[in-house]
Protein backbone atom coordinates (compact mmCIF):
# COMPACT_ATOMS: atom_id res chain seq x y z
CA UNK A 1 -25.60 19.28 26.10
CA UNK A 2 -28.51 20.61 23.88
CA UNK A 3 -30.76 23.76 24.13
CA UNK A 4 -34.44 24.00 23.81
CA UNK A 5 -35.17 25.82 20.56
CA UNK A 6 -38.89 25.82 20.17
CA UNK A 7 -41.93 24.27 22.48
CA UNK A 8 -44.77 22.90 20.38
CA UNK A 9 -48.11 22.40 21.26
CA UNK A 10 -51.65 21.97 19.27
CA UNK A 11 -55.14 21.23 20.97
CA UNK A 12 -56.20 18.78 18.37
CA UNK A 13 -54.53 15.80 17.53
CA UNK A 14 -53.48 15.68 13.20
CA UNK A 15 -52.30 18.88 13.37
CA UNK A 16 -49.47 20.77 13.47
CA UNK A 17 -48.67 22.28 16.37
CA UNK A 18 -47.86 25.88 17.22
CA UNK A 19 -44.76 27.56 19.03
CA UNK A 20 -45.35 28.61 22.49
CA UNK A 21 -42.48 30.53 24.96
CA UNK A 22 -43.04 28.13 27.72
CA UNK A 23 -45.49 25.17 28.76
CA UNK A 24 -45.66 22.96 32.06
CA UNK A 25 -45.03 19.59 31.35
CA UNK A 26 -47.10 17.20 34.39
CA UNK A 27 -45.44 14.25 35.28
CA UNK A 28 -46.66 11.03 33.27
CA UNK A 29 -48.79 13.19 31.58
CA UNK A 30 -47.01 15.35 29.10
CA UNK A 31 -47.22 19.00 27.88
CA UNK A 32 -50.45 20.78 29.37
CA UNK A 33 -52.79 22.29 26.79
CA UNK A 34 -51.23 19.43 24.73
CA UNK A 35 -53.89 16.73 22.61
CA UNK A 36 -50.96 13.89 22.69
CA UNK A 37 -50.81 14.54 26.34
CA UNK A 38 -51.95 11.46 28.48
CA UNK A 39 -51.08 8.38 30.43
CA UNK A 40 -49.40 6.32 27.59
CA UNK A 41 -45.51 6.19 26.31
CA UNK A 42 -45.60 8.82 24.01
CA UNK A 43 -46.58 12.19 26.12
CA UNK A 44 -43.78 14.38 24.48
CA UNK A 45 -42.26 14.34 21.17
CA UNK A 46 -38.40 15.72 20.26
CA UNK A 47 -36.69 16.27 17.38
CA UNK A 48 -33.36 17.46 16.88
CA UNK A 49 -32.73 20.65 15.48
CA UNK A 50 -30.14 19.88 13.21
CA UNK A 51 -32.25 16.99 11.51
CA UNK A 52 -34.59 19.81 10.97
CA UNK A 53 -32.39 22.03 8.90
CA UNK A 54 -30.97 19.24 6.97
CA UNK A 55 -34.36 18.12 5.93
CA UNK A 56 -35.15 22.13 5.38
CA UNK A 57 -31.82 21.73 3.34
CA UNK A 58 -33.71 19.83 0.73
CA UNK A 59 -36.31 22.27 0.02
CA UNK A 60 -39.11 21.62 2.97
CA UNK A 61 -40.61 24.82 3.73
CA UNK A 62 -41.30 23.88 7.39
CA UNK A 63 -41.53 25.76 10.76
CA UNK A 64 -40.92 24.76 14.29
CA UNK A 65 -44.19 21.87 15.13
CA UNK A 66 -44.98 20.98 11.39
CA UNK A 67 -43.93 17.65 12.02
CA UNK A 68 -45.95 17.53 15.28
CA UNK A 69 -43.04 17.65 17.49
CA UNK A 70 -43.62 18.79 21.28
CA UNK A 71 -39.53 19.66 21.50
CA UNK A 72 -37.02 21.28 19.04
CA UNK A 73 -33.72 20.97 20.62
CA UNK A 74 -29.84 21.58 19.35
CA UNK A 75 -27.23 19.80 20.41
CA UNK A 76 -28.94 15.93 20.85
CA UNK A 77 -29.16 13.48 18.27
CA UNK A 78 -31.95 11.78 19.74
CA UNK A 79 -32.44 9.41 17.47
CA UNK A 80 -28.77 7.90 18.20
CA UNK A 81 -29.78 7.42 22.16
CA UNK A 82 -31.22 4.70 23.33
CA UNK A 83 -35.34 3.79 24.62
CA UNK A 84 -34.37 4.17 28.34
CA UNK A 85 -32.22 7.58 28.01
CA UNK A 86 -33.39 9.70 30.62
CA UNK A 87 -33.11 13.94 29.47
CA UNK A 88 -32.98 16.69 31.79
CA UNK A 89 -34.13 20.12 31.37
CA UNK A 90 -34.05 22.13 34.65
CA UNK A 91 -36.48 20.39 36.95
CA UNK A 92 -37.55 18.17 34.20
CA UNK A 93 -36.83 14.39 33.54
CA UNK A 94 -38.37 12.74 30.52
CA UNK A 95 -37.47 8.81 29.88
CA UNK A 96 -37.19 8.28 26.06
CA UNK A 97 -39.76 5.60 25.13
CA UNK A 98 -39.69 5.35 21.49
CA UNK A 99 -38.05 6.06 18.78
CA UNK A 100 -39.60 6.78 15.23
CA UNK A 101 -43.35 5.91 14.71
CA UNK A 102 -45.36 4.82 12.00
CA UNK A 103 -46.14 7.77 9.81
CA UNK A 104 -49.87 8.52 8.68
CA UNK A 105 -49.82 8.26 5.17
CA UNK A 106 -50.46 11.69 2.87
CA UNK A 107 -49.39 14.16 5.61
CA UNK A 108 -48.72 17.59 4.09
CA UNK A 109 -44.86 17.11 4.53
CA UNK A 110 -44.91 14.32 2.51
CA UNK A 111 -46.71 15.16 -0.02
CA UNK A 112 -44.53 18.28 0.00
CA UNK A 113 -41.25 17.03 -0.51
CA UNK A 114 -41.95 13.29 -1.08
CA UNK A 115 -40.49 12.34 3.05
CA UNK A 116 -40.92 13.12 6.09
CA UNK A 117 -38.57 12.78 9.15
CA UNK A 118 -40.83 12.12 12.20
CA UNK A 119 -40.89 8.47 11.14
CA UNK A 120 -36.95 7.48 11.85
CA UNK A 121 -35.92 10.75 13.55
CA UNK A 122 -38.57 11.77 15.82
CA UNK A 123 -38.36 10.35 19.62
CA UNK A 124 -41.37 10.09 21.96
CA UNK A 125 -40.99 10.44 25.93
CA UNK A 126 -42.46 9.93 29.31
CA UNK A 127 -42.81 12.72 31.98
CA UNK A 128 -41.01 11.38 34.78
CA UNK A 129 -40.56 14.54 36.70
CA UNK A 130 -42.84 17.57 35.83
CA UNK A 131 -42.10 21.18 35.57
CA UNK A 132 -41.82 24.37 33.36
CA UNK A 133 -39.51 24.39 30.40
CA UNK A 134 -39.25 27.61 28.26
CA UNK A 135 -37.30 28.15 25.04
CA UNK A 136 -33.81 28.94 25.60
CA UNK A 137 -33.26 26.35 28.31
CA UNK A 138 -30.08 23.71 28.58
CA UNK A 139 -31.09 20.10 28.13
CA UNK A 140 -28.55 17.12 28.84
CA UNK A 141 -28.62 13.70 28.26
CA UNK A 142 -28.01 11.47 31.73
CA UNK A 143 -25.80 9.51 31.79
């Protein structure tokens, strides 16, 4: 079981995103008020927490949405699961689609610190069931 430590979301796409309490997420759409929002396999992005403070462990001076993430949540190594795992947060089902991406080269992260995560650790979803999700709120993995 994880828990939802930060909702991202940014109204352009290429940059980071900002931290918001709560957002409604529209089934096989994504997060609402969200540029990466839209009928294709990537409407919501996750990373796990923990990869986040390891990478901030090296030196990153990062905040919650730097590396364009929709979802910061502890407790799920997402990038262990497989394309198919279906996550629920309260009335919420999202259907993992994809894991890592190709990273844009030069992004500020990068050049920062000479890596970036998003790449192998970052996981991208569909909206199967819509809903609100705020910060605080238990996410599990079913099975």
């Amino acid at each position: 079981m994880g828990k939802v430590r930060a909702i991202c979301v940014s109204e352009r796409t290429g940059t980071a995103k900002r931290s918001v309490q709560s957002a409604v997420l529209a089934e096989d759409h994504g997060l609402m008020g969200d540029a990466h929002a839209g009928k294709w396999g990537r409407q919501v992005s996750l990373l796990s927490n923990e990869k986040i403070e390891a990478f901030r462990a090296r030196g990153a001076r990062v905040v919650d949405g730097d590396f364009g993430e929709n979802l910061v949540v502890e407790g799920i190594d997402f990038s262990s699961l497989p394309v198919g795992t279906r996550l629920v947060c309260g009335d919420v089902i999202l259907e993992m689609s994809q894991i890592g991406k190709e990273c844009h080269s030069g992004c500020a992260i990068y050049k920062q610190i000479g890596d970036c995560i998003m790449p192998r650790e970052g996981v991208f979803a569909r909206v199967m069931r819509g809903g609100t999700i705020s910060a605080g709120d238990e996410m599990t993995v079913d099975e």
